[in-house]
C-alpha atoms as a PDB file:
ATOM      1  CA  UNK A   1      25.924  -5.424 -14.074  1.00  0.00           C
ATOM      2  CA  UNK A   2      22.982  -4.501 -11.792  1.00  0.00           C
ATOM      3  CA  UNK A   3      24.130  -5.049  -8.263  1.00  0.00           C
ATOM      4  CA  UNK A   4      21.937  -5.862  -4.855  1.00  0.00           C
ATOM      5  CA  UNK A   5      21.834  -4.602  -1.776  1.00  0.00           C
ATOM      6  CA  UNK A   6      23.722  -6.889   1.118  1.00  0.00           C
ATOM      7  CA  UNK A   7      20.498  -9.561   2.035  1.00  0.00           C
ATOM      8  CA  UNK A   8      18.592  -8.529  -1.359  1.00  0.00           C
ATOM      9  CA  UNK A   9      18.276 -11.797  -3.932  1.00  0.00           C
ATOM     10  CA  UNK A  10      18.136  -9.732  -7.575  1.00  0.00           C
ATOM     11  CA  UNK A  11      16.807 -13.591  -8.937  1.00  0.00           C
ATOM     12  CA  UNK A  12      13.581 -13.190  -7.143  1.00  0.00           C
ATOM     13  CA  UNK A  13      10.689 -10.601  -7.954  1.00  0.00           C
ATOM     14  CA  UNK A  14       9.662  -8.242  -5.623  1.00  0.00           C
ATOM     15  CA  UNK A  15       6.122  -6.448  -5.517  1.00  0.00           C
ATOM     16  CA  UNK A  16       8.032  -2.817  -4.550  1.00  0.00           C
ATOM     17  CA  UNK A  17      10.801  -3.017  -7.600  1.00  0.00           C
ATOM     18  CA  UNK A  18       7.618  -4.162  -9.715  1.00  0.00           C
ATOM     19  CA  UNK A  19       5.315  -1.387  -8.983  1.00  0.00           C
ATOM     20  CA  UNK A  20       8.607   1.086  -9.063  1.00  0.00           C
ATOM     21  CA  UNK A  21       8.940  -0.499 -12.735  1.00  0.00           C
ATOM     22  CA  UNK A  22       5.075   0.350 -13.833  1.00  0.00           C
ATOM     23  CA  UNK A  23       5.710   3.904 -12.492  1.00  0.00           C
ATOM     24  CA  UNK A  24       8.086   4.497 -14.412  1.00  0.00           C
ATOM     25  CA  UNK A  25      10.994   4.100 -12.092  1.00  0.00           C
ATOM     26  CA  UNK A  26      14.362   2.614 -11.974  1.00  0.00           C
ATOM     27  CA  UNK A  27      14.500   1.039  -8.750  1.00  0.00           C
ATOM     28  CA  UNK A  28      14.264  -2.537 -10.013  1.00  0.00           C
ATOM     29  CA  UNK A  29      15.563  -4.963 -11.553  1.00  0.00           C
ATOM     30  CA  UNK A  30      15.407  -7.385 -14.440  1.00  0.00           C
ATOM     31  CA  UNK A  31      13.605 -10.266 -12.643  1.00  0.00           C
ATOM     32  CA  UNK A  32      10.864  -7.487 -11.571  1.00  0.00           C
ATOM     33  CA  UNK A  33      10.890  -6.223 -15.166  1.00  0.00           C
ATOM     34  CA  UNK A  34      10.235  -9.790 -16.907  1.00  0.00           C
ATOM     35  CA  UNK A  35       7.189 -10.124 -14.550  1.00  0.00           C
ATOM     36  CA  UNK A  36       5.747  -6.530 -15.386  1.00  0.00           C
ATOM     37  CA  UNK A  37       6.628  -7.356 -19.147  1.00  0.00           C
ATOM     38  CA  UNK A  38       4.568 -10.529 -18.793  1.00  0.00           C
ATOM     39  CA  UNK A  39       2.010  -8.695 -16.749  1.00  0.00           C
ATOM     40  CA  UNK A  40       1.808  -6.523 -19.533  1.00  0.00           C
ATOM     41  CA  UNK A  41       1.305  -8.644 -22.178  1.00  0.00           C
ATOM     42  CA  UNK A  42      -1.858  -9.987 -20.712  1.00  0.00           C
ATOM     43  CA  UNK A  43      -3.106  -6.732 -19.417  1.00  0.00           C
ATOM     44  CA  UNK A  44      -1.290  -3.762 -21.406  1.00  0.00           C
ATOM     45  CA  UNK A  45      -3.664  -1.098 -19.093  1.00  0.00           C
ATOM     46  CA  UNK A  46      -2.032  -2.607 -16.064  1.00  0.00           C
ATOM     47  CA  UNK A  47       0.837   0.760 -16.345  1.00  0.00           C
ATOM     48  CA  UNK A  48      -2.353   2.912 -16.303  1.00  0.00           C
ATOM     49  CA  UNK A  49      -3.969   1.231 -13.602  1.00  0.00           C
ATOM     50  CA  UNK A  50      -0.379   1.565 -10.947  1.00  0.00           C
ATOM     51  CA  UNK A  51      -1.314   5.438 -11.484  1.00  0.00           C
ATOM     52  CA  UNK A  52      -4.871   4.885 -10.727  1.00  0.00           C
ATOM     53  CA  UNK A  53      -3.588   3.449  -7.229  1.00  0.00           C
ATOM     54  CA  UNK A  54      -1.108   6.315  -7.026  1.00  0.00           C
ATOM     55  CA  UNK A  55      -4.136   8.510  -7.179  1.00  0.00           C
ATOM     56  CA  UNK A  56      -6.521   7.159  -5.297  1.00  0.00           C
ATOM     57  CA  UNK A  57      -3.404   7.193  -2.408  1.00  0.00           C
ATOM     58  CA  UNK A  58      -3.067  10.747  -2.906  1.00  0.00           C
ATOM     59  CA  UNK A  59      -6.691  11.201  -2.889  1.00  0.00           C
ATOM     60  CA  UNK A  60      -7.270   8.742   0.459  1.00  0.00           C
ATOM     61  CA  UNK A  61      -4.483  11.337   2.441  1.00  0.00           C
ATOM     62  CA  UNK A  62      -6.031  14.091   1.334  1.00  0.00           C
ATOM     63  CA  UNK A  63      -9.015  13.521   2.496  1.00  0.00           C
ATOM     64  CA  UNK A  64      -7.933  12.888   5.864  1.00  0.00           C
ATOM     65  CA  UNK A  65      -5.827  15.361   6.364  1.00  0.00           C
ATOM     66  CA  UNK A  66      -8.698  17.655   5.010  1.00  0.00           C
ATOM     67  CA  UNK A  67     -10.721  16.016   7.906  1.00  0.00           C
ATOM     68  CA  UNK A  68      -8.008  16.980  10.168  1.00  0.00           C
ATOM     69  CA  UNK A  69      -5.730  13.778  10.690  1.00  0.00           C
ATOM     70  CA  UNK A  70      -2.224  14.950  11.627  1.00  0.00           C
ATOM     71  CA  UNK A  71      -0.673  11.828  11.649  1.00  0.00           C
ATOM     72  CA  UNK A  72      -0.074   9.319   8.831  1.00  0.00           C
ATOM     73  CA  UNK A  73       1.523   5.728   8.604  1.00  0.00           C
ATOM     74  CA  UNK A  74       1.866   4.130   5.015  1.00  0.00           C
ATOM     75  CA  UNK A  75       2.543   0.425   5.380  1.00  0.00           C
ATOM     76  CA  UNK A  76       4.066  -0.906   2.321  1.00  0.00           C
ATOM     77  CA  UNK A  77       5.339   2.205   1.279  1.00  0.00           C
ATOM     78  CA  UNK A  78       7.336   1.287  -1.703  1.00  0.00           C
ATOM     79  CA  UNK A  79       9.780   3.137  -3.452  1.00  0.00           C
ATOM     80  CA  UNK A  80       9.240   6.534  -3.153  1.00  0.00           C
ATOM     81  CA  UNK A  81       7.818   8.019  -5.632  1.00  0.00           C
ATOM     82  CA  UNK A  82       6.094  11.926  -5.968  1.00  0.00           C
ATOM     83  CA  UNK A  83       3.995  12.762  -4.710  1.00  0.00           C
ATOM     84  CA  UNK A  84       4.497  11.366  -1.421  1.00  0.00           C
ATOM     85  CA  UNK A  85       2.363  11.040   1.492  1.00  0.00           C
ATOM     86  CA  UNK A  86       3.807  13.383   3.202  1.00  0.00           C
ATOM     87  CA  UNK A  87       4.215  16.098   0.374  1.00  0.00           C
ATOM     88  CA  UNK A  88      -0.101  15.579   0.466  1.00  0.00           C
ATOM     89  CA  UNK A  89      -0.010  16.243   4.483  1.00  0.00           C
ATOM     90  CA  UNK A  90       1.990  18.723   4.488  1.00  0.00           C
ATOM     91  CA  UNK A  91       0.485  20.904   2.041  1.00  0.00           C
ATOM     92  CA  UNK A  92      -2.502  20.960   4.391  1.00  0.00           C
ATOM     93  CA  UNK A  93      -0.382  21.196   7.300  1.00  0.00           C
ATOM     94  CA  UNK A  94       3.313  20.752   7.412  1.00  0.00           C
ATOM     95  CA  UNK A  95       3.724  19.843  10.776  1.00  0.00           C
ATOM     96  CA  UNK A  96       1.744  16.760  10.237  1.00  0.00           C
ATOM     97  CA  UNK A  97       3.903  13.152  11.372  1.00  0.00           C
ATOM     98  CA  UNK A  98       4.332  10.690   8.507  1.00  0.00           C
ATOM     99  CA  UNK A  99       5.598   7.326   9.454  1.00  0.00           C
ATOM    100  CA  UNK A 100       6.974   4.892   6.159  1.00  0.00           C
ATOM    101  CA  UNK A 101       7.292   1.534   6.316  1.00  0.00           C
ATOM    102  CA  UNK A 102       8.300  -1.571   4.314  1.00  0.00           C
ATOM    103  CA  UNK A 103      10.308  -5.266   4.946  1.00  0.00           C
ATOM    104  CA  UNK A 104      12.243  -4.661   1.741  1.00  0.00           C
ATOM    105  CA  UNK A 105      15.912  -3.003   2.261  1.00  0.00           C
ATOM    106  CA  UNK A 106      16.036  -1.691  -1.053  1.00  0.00           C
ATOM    107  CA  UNK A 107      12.571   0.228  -0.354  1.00  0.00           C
ATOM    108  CA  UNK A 108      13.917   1.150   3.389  1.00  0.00           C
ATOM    109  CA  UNK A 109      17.467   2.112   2.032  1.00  0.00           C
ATOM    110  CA  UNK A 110      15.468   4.481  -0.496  1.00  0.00           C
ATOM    111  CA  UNK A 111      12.890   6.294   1.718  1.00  0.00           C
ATOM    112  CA  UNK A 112      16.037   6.739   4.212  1.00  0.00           C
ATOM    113  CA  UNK A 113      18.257   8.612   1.170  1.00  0.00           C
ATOM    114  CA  UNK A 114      14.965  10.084  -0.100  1.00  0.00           C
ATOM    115  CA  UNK A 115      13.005  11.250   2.702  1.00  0.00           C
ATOM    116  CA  UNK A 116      15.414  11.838   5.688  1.00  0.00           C
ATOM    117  CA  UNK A 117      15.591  15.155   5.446  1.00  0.00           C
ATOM    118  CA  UNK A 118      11.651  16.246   5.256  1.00  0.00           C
ATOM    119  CA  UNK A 119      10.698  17.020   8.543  1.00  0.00           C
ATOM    120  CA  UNK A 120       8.440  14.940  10.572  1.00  0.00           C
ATOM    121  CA  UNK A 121       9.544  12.119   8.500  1.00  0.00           C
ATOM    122  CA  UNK A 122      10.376   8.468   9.929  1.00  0.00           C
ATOM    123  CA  UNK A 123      10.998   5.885   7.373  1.00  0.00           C
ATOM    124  CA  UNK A 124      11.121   2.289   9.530  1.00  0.00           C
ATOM    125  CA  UNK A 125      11.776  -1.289   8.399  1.00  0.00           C
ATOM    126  CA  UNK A 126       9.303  -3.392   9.339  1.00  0.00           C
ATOM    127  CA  UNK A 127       6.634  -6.257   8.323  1.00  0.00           C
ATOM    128  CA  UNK A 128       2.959  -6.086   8.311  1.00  0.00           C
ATOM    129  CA  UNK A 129       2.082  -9.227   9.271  1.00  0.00           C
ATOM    130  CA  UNK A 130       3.746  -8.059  12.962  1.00  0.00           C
ATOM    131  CA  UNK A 131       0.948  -5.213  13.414  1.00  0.00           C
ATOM    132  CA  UNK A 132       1.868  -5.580  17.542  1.00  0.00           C
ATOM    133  CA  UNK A 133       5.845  -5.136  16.626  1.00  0.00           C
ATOM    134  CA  UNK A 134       5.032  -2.295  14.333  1.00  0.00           C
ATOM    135  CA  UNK A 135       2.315  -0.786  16.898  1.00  0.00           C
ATOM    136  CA  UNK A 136       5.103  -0.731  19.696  1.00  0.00           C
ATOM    137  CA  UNK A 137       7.891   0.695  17.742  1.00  0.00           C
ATOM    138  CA  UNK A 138       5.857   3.737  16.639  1.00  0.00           C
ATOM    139  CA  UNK A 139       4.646   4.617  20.251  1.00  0.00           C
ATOM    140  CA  UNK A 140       7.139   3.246  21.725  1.00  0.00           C
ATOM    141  CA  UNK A 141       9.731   6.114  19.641  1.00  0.00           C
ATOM    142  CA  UNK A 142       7.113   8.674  20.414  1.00  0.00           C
ATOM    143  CA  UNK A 143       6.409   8.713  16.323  1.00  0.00           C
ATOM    144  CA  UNK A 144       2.942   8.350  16.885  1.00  0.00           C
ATOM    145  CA  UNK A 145       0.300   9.092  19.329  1.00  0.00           C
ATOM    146  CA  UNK A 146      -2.777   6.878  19.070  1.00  0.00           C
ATOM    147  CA  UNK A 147      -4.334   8.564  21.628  1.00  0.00           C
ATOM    148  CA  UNK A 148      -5.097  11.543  18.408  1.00  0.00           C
ATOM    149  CA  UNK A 149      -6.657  10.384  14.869  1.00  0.00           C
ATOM    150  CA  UNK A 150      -3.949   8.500  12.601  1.00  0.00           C
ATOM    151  CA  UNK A 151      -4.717   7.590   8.976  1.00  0.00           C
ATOM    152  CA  UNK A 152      -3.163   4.434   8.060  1.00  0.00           C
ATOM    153  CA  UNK A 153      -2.842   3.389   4.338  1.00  0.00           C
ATOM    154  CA  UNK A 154      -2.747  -0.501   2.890  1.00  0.00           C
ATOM    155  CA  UNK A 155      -1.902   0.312  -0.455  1.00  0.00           C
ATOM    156  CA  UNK A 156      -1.309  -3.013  -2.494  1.00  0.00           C
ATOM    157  CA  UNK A 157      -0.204  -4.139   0.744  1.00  0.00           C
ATOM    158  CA  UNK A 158      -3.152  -6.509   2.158  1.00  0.00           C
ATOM    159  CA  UNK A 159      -3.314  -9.443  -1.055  1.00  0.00           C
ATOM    160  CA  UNK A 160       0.360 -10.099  -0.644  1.00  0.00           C
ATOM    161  CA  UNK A 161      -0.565 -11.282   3.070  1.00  0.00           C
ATOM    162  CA  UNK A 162      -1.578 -15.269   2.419  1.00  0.00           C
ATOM    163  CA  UNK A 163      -4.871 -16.130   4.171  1.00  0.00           C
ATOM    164  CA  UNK A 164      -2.810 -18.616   7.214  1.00  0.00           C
ATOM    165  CA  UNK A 165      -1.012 -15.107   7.840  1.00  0.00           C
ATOM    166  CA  UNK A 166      -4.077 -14.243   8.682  1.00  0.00           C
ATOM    167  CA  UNK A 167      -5.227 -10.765   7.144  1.00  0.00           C
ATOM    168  CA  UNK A 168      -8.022  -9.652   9.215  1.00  0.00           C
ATOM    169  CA  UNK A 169      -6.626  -9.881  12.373  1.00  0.00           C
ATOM    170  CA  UNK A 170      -4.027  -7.686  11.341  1.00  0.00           C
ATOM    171  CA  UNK A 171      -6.537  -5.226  10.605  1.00  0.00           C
ATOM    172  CA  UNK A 172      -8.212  -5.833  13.831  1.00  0.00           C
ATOM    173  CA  UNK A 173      -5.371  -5.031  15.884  1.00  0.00           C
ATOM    174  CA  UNK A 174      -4.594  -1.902  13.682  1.00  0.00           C
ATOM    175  CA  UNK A 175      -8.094  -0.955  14.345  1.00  0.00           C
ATOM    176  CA  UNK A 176      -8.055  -1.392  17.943  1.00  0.00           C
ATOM    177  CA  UNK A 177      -4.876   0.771  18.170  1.00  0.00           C
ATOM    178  CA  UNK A 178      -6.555   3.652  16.245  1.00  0.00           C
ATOM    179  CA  UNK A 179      -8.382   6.380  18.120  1.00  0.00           C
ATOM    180  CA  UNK A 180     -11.930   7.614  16.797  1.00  0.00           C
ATOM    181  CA  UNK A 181     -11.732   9.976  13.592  1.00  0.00           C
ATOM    182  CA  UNK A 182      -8.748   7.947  12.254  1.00  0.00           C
ATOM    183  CA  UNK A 183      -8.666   6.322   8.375  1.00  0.00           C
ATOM    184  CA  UNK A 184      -8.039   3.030   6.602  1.00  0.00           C
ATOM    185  CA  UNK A 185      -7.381   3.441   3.477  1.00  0.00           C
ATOM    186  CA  UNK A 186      -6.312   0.282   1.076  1.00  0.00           C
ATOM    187  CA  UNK A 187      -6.693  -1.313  -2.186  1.00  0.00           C
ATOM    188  CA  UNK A 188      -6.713  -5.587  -2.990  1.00  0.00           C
ATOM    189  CA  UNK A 189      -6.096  -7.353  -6.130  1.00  0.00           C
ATOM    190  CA  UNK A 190      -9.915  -9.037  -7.225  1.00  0.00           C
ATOM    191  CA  UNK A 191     -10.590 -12.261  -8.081  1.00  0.00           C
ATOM    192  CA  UNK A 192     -12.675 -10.957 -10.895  1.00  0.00           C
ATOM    193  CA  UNK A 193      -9.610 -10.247 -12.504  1.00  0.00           C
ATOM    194  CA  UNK A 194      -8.641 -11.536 -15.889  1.00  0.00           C
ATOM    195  CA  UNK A 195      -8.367 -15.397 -15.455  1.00  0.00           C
ATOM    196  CA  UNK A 196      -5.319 -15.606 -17.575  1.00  0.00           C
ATOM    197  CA  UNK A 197      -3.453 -12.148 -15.646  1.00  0.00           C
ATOM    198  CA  UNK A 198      -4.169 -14.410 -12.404  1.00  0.00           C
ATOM    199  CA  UNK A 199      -2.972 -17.679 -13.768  1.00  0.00           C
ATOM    200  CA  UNK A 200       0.173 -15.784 -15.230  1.00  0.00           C
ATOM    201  CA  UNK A 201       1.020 -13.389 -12.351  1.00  0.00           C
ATOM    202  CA  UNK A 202       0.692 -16.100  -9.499  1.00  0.00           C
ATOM    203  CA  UNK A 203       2.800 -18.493 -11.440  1.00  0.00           C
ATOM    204  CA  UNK A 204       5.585 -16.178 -11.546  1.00  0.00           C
ATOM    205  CA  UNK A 205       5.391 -14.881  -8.062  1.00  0.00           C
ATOM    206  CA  UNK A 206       5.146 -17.967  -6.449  1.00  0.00           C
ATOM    207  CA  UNK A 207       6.805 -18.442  -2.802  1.00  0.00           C
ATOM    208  CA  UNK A 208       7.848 -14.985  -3.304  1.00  0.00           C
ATOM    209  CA  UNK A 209       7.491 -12.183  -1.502  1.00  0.00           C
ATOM    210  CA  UNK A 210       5.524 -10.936  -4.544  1.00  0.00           C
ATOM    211  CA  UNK A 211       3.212 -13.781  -4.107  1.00  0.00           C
ATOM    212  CA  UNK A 212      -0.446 -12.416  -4.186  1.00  0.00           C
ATOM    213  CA  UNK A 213      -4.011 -13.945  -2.706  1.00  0.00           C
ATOM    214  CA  UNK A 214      -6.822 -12.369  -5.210  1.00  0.00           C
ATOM    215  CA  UNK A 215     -10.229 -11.704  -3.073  1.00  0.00           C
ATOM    216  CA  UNK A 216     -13.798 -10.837  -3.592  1.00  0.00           C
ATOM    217  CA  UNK A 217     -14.836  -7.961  -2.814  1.00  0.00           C
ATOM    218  CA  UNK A 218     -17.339  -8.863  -0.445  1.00  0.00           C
ATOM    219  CA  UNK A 219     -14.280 -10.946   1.573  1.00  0.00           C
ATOM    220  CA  UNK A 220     -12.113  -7.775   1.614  1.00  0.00           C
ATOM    221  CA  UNK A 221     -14.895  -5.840   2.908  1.00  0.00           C
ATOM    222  CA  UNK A 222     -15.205  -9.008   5.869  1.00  0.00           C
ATOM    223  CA  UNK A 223     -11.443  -7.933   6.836  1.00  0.00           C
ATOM    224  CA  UNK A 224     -13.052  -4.203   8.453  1.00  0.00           C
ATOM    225  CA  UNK A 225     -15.557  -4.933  10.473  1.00  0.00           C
ATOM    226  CA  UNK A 226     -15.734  -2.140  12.981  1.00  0.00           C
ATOM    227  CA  UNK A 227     -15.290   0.116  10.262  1.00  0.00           C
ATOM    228  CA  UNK A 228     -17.505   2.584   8.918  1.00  0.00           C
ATOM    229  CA  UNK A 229     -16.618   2.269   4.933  1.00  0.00           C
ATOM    230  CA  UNK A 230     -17.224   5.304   3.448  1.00  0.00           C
ATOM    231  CA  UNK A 231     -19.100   5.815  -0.275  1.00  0.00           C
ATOM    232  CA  UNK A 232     -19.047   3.756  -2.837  1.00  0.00           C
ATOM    233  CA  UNK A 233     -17.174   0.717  -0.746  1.00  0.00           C
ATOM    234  CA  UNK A 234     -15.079  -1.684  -2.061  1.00  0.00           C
ATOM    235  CA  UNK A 235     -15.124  -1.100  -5.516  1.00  0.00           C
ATOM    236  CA  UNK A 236     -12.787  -1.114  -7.922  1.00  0.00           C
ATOM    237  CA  UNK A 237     -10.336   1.878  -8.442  1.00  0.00           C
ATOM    238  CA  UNK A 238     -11.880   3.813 -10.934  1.00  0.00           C
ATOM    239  CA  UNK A 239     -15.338   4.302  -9.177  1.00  0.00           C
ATOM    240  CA  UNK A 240     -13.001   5.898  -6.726  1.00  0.00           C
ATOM    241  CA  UNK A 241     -11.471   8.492  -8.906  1.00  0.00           C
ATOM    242  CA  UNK A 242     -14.431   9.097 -11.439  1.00  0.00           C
ATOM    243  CA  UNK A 243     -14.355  11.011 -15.046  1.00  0.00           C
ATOM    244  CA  UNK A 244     -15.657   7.481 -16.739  1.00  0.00           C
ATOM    245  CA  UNK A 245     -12.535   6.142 -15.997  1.00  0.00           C
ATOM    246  CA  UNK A 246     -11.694   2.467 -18.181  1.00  0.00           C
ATOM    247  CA  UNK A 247     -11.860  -0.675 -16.970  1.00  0.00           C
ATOM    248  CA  UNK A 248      -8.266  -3.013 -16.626  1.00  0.00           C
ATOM    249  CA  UNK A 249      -7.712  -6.236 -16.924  1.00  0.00           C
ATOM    250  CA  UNK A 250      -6.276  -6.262 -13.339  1.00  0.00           C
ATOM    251  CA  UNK A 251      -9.034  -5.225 -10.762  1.00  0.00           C
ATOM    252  CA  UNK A 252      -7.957  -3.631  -7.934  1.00  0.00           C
ATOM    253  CA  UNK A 253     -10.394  -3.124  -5.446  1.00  0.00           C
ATOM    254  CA  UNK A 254     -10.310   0.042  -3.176  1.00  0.00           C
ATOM    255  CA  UNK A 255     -11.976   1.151   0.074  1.00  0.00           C
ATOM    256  CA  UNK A 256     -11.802   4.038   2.977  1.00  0.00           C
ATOM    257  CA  UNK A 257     -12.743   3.119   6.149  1.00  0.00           C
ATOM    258  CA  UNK A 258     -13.289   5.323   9.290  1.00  0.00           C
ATOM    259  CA  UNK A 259     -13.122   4.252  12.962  1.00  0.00           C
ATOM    260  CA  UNK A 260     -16.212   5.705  14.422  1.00  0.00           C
ATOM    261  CA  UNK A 261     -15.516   4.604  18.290  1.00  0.00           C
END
């Protein structure tokens, strides 16, 4: 019998344990295994398309750290899963910070047993709809300095914030925290987007923490303002990564952003 964390309801799905489930993993359990499966069933390519956002993560850090970013916070972090964020920086240069966080214990309790031990590793629990809470704790524990460029990712993070919680003002305030040469990098479910994935995947995931707000891609674009968004936009993954790449029933959009001044 699968057993829960203290403060962890196993009956309720949970976007982390989901996207753990997709990758392969076996962090989850069967509530977040009967949503994949009906996922699934809609939109088989929606497996191939968790490793498309996999890569284009790997790709975003990368790229900032190529540009020479030294410090990295992944919001939503999710179970860990290799290659890391930090694994990426630290190839480039392994003295480079990398800050985790998520609001689920299970994902916290992981990246803790996981990722302890890497140096210049901080795994924090935390929710993203409290940018100012988050903000304080990191320079307030001397984990980051936002004085230097900091790449920030929003990996199928931003459409599980609901539109009263306000998702542009959290970006705002991340913005305004970030120091010129520092990256955005995030992806969004689209409301161009099977009709029938939609109808399916926000019936089971309502009032859950899964619960998900599909967008346009001209509305996520709205939420960065301030940003310079670097070629091709918001588009959807695969334009990202390239090689002809299929489309999914499931369209997630992606974008990196760049904070000029």
């Amino acid at each position: 019998m699968e057993r829960a964390p203290q403060g962890v309801d196993p009956n309720v799905p949970n976007s982390a344990r989901v996207y753990d489930y997709l990758l392969g993993g076996k962090d989850n359990y069967e509530v977040d295994r009967a949503v994949a499966h009906r996922m699934l069933s809609i939109a088989p390519d929606t497996r191939t398309l968790a490793w498309f956002s996999r890569k284009f993560l790997v790709n975003a850090v990368q790229l900032a750290a190529e540009a020479g970013v030294r410090q990295f916070i992944d919001l939503g972090a999710g179970i860990p899963t290799s290659p890391n964020v930090h694994e990426i920086a630290h190839k480039i240069d392994p003295s480079a910070r990398v800050v985790y966080l998520d609001f689920d214990p299970v994902v916290y309790a992981h990246c803790n047993a996981l990722l302890a031990h890497a140096e210049g590793v901080t795994a924090m629990l935390g929710d993203v709809r409290r940018p100012d809470d988050i903000l304080d704790r990191l320079k307030s524990g001397g984990l980051i300095d936002f004085d230097e460029p900091v790449a920030i990712t929003l990996v199928g993070v931003l459409h599980f914030v609901m539109d009263d919680e306000h998702p542009a003002e959290i970006v705002a305030r991340l913005g305004a925290a970030m120091a010129p040469g520092s990256y955005l990098a995030f992806t969004h479910g689209s409301d161009n987007s099977d009709p029938d994935f939609i109808t399916q995947s926000s019936s089971d995931t309502a009032n859950s923490s899964a619960q998900v707000v599909y967008r346009s891609a001209a509305v996520v674009e709205s939420f960065f303002q301030g940003f310079d968004l670097l070629d091709p936009g918001v588009v959807p993954l695969q334009r990202w990564l390239g090689d002809e790449l299929p489309d999914t029933g499931l369209v997630l959009l992606g974008g990196v952003a760049r904070k000029l001044a």
